[in-house]
N, C-alpha and C. Protein backbone atom coordinates (compact mmCIF):
# COMPACT_ATOMS: atom_id res chain seq x y z
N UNK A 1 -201.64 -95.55 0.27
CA UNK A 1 -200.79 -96.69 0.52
C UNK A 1 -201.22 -97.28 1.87
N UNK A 2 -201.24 -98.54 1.82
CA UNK A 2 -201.94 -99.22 3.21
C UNK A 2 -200.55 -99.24 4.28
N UNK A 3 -201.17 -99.64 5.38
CA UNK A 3 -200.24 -99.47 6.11
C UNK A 3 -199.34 -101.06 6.27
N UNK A 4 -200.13 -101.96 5.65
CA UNK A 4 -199.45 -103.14 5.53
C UNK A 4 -198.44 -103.50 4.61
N UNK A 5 -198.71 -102.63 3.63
CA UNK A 5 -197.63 -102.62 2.24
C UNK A 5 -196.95 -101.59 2.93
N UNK A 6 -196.46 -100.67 3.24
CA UNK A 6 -195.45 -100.02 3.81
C UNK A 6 -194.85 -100.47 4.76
N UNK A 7 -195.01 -101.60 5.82
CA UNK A 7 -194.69 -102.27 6.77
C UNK A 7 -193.57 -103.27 6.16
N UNK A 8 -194.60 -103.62 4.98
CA UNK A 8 -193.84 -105.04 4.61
C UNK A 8 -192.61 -104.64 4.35
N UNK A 9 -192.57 -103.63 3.09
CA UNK A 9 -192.01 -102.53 2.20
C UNK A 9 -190.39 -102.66 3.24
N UNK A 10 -190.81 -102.09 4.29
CA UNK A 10 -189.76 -101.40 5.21
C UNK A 10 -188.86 -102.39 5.71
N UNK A 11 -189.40 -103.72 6.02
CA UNK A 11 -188.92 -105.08 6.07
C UNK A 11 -188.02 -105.84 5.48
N UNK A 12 -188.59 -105.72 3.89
CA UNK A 12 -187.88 -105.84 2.80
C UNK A 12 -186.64 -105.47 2.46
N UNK A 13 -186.83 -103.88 3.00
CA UNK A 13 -185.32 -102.88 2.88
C UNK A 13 -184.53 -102.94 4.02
N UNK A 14 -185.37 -103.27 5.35
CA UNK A 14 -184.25 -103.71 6.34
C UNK A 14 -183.48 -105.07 6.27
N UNK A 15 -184.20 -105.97 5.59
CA UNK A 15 -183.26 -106.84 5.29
C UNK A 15 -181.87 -106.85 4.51
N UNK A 16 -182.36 -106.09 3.25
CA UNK A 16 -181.66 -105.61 1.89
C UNK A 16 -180.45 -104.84 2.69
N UNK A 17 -180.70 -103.85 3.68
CA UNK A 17 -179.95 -103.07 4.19
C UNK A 17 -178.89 -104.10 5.03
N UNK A 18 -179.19 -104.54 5.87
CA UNK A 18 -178.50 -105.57 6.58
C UNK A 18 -177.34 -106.73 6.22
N UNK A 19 -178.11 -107.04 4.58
CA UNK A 19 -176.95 -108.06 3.99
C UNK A 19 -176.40 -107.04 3.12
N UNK A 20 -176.17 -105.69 3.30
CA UNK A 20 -175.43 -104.59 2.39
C UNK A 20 -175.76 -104.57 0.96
N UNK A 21 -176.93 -104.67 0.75
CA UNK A 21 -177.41 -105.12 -0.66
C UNK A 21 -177.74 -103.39 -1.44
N UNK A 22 -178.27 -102.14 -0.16
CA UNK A 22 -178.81 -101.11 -0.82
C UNK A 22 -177.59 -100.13 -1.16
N UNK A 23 -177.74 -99.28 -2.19
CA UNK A 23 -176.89 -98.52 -2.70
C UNK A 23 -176.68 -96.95 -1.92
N UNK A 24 -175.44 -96.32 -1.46
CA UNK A 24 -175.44 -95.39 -0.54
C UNK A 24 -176.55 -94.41 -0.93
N UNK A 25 -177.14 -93.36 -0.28
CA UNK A 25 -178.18 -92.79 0.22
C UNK A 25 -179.20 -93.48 -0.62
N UNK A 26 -180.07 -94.42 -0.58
CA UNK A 26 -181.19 -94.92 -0.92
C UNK A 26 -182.11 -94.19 -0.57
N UNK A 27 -182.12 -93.52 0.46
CA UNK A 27 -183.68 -93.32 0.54
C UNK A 27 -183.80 -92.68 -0.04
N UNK A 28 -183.53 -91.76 -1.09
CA UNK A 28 -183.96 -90.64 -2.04
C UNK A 28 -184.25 -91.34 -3.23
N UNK A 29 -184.50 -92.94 -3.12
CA UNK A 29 -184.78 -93.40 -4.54
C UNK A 29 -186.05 -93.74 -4.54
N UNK A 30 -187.02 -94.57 -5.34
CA UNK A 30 -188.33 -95.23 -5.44
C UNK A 30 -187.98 -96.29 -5.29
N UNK A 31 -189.12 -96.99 -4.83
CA UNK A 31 -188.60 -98.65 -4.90
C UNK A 31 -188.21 -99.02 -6.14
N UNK A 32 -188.48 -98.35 -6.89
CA UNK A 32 -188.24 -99.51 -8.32
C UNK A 32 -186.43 -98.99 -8.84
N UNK A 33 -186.40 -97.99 -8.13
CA UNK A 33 -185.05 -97.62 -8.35
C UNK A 33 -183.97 -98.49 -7.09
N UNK A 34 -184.65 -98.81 -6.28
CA UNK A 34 -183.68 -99.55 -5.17
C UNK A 34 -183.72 -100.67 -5.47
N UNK A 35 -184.84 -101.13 -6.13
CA UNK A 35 -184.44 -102.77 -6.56
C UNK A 35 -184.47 -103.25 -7.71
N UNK A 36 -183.77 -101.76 -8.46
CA UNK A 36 -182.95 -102.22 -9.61
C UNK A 36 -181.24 -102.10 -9.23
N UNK A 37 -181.33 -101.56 -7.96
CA UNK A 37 -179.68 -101.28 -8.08
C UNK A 37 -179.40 -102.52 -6.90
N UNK A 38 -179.93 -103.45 -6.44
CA UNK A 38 -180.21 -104.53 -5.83
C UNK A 38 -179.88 -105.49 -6.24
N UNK A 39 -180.65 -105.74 -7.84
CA UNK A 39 -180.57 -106.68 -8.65
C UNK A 39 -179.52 -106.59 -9.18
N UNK A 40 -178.54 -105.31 -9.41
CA UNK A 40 -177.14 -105.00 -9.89
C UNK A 40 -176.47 -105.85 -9.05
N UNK A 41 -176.68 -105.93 -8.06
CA UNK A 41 -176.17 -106.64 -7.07
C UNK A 41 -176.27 -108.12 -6.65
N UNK A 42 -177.06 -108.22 -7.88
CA UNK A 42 -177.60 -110.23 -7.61
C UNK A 42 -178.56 -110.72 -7.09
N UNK A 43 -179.28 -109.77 -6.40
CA UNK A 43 -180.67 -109.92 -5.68
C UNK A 43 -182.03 -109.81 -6.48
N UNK A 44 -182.46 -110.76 -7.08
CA UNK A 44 -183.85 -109.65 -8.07
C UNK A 44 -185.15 -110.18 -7.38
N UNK A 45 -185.26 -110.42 -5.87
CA UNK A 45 -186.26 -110.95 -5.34
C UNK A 45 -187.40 -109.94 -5.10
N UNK A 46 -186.62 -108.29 -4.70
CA UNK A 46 -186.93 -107.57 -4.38
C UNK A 46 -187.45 -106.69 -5.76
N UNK A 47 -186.90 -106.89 -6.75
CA UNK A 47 -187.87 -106.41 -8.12
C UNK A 47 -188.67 -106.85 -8.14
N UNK A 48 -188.92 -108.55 -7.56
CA UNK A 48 -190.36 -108.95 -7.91
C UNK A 48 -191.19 -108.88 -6.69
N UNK A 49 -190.82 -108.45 -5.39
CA UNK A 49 -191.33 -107.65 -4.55
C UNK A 49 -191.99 -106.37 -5.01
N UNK A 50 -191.04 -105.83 -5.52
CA UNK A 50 -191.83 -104.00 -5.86
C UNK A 50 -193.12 -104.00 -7.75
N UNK A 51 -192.06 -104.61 -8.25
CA UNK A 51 -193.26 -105.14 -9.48
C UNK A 51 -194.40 -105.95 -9.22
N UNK A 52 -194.16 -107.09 -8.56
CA UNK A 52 -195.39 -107.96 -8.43
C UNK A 52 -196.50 -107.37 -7.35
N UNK A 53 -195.65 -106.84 -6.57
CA UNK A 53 -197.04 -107.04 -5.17
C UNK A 53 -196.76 -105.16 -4.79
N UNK A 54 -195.53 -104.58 -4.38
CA UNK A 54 -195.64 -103.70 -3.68
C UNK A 54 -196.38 -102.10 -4.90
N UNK A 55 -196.06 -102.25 -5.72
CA UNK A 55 -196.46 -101.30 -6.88
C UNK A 55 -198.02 -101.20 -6.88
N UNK A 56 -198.43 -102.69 -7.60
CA UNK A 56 -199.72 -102.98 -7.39
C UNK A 56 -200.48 -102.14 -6.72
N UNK A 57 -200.09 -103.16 -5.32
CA UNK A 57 -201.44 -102.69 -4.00
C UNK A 57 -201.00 -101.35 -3.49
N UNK A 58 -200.08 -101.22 -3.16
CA UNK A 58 -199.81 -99.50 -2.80
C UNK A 58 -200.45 -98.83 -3.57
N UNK A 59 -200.55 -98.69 -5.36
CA UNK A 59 -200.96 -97.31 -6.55
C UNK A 59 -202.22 -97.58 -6.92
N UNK A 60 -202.33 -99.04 -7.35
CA UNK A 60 -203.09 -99.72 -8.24
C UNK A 60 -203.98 -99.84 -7.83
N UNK A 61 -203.85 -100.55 -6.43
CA UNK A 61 -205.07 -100.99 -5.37
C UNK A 61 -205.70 -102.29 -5.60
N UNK A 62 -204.83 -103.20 -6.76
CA UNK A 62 -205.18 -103.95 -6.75
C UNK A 62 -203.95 -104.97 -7.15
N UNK A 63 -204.63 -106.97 -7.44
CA UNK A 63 -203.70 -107.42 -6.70
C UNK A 63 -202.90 -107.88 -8.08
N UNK A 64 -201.61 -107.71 -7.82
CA UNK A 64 -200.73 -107.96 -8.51
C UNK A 64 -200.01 -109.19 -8.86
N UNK A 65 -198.99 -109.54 -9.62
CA UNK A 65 -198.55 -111.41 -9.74
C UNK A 65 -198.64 -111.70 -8.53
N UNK A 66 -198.00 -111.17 -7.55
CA UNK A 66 -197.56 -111.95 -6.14
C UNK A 66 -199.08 -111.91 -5.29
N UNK A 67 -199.57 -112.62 -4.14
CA UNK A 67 -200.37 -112.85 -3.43
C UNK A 67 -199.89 -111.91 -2.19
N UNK A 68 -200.61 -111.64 -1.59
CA UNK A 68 -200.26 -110.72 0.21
C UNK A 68 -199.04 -112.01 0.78
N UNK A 69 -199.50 -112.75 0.76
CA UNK A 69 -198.68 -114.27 1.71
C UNK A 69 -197.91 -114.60 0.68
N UNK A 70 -197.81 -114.70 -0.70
CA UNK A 70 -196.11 -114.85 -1.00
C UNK A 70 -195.39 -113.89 -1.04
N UNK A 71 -196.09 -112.50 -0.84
CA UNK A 71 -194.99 -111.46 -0.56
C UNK A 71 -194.43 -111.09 0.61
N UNK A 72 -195.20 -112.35 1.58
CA UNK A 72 -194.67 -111.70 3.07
C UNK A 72 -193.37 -112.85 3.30
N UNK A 73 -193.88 -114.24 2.12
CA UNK A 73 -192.95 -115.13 2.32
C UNK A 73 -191.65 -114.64 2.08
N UNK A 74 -191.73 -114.18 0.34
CA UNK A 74 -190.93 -113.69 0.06
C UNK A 74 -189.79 -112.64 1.16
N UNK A 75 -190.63 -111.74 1.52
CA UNK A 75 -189.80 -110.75 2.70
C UNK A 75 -189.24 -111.69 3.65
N UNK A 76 -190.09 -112.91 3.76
CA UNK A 76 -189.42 -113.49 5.21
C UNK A 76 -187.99 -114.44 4.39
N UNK A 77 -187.92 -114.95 3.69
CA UNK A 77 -186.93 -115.31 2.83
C UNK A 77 -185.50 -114.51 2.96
N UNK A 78 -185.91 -113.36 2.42
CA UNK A 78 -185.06 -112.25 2.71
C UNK A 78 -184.16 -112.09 3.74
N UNK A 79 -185.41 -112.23 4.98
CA UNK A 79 -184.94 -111.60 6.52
C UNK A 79 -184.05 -112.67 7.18
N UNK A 80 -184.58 -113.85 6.29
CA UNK A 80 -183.91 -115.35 6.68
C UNK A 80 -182.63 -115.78 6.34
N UNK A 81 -181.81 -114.68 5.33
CA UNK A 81 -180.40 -114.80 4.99
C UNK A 81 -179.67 -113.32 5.80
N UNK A 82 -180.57 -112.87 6.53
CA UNK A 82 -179.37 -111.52 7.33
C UNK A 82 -178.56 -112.57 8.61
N UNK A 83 -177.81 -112.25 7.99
CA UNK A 83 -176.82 -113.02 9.42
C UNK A 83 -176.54 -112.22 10.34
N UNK A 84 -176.67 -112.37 11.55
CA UNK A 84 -176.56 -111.55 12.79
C UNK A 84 -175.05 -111.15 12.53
N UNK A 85 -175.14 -110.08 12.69
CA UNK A 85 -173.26 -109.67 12.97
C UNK A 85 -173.10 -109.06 14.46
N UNK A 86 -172.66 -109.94 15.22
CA UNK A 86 -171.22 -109.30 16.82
C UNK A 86 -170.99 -108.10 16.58
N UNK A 87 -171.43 -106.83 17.11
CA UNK A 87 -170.62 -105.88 17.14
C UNK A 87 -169.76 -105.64 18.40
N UNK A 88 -168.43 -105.63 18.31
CA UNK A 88 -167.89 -105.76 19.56
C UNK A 88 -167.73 -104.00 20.22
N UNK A 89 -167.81 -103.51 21.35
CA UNK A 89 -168.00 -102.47 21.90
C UNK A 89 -166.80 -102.06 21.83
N UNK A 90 -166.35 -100.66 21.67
CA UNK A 90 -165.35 -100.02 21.20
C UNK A 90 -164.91 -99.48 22.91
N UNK A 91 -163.76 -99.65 23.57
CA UNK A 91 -163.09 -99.14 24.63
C UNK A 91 -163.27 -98.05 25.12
N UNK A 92 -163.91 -97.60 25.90
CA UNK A 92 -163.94 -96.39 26.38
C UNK A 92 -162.57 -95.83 26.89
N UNK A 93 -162.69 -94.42 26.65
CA UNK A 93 -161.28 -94.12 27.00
C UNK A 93 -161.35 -93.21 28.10
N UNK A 94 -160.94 -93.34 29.61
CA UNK A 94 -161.32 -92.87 30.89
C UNK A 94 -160.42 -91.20 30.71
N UNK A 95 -161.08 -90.50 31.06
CA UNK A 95 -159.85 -89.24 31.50
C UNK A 95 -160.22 -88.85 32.96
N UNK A 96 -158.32 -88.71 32.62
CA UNK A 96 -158.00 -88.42 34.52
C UNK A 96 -159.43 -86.71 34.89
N UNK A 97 -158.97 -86.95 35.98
CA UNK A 97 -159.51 -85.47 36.20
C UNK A 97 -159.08 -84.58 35.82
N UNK A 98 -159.48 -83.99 35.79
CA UNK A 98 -158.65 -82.07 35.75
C UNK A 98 -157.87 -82.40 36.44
N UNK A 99 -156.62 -81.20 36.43
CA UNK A 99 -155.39 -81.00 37.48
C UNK A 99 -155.94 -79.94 38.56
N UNK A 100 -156.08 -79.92 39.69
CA UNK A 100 -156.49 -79.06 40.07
C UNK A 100 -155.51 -77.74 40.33
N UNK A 101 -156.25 -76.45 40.61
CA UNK A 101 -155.34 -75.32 39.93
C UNK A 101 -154.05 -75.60 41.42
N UNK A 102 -153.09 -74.85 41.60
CA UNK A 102 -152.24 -74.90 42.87
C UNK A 102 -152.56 -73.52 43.48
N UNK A 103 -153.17 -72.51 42.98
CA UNK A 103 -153.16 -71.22 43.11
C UNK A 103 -154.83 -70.64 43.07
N UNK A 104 -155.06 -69.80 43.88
CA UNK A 104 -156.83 -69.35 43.81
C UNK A 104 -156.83 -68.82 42.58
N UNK A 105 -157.99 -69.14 41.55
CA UNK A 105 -158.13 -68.49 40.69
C UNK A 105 -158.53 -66.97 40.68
N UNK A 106 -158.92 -66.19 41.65
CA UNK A 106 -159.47 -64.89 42.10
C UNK A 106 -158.24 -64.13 42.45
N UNK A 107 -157.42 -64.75 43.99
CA UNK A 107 -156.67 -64.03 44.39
C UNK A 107 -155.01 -64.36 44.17
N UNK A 108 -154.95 -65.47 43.48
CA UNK A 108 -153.78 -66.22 42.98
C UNK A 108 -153.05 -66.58 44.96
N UNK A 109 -153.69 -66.49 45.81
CA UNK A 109 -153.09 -67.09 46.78
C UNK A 109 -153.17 -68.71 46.59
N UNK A 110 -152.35 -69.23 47.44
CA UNK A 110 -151.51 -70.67 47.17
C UNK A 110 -152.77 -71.22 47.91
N UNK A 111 -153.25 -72.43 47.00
CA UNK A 111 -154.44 -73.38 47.67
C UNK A 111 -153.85 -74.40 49.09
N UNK A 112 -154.36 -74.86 50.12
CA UNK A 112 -154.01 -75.75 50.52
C UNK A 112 -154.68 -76.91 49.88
N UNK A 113 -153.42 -78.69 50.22
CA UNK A 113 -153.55 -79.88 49.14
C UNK A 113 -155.14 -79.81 49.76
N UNK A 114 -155.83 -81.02 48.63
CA UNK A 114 -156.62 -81.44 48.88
C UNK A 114 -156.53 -82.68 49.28
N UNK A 115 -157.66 -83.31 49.76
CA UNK A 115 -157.27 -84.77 50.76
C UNK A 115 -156.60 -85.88 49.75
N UNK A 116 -156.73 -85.79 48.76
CA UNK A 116 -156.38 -87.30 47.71
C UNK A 116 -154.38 -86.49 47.29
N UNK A 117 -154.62 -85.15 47.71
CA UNK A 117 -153.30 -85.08 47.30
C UNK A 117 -152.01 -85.13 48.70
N UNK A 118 -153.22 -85.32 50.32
CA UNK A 118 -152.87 -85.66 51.07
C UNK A 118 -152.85 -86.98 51.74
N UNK A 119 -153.63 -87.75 50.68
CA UNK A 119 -153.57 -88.90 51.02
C UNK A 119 -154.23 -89.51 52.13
N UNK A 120 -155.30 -88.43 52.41
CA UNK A 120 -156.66 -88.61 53.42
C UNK A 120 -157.56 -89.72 52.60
């Protein structure tokens, strides 16, 4: 498999992935199994991604309906309907300090305050 058809390949599915098009754990499928459950989904650009061009030149080694450049169009097509989504940052939630102990942990004698509890 070239390294350009796996590039594209990966493109393809990050798009697919992005507009929520792939089916939960995908990666344990073949392409031809991800973009049939794609096309379940209304998408069949990506069947003729993996039938026309990616099957082909990846196994076959040779060239299939689609051309190198309408399959990259194609991918760019794809990449051209992911709509950016805002993820807004989730609140961090601060914690106080420890309490500090009042008593030595060794000899249980009584600590003197420390400066923030003296207000140094």
């Amino acid at each position: 498999m070239s390294a350009a058809a796996e590039a594209l390949w990966l493109r393809a599915l990050h798009a697919a992935h992005a507009r929520g098009l792939l089916p939960p754990k995908s990666s344990g499928l073949t392409p031809a199994e991800v973009a049939a459950a794609v096309a379940q989904r209304g998408e069949d650009r990506l069947a003729r991604l993996v039938q026309g061009w990616y099957y082909p030149t990846s196994y076959g080694r040779a060239a299939g309906a689609l051309s190198d450049d309408e399959a990259s169009r194609l991918v760019a097509a794809l990449e051209a309907e992911v709509v950016p989504v805002e993820v807004a940052l989730a609140p961090v939630a601060v914690r106080p300090p420890p309490a500090r102990p009042k008593n030595c942990e060794l000899c249980g004698f009584p600590l003197p305050p420390s400066a923030s509890e003296r207000g140094a």
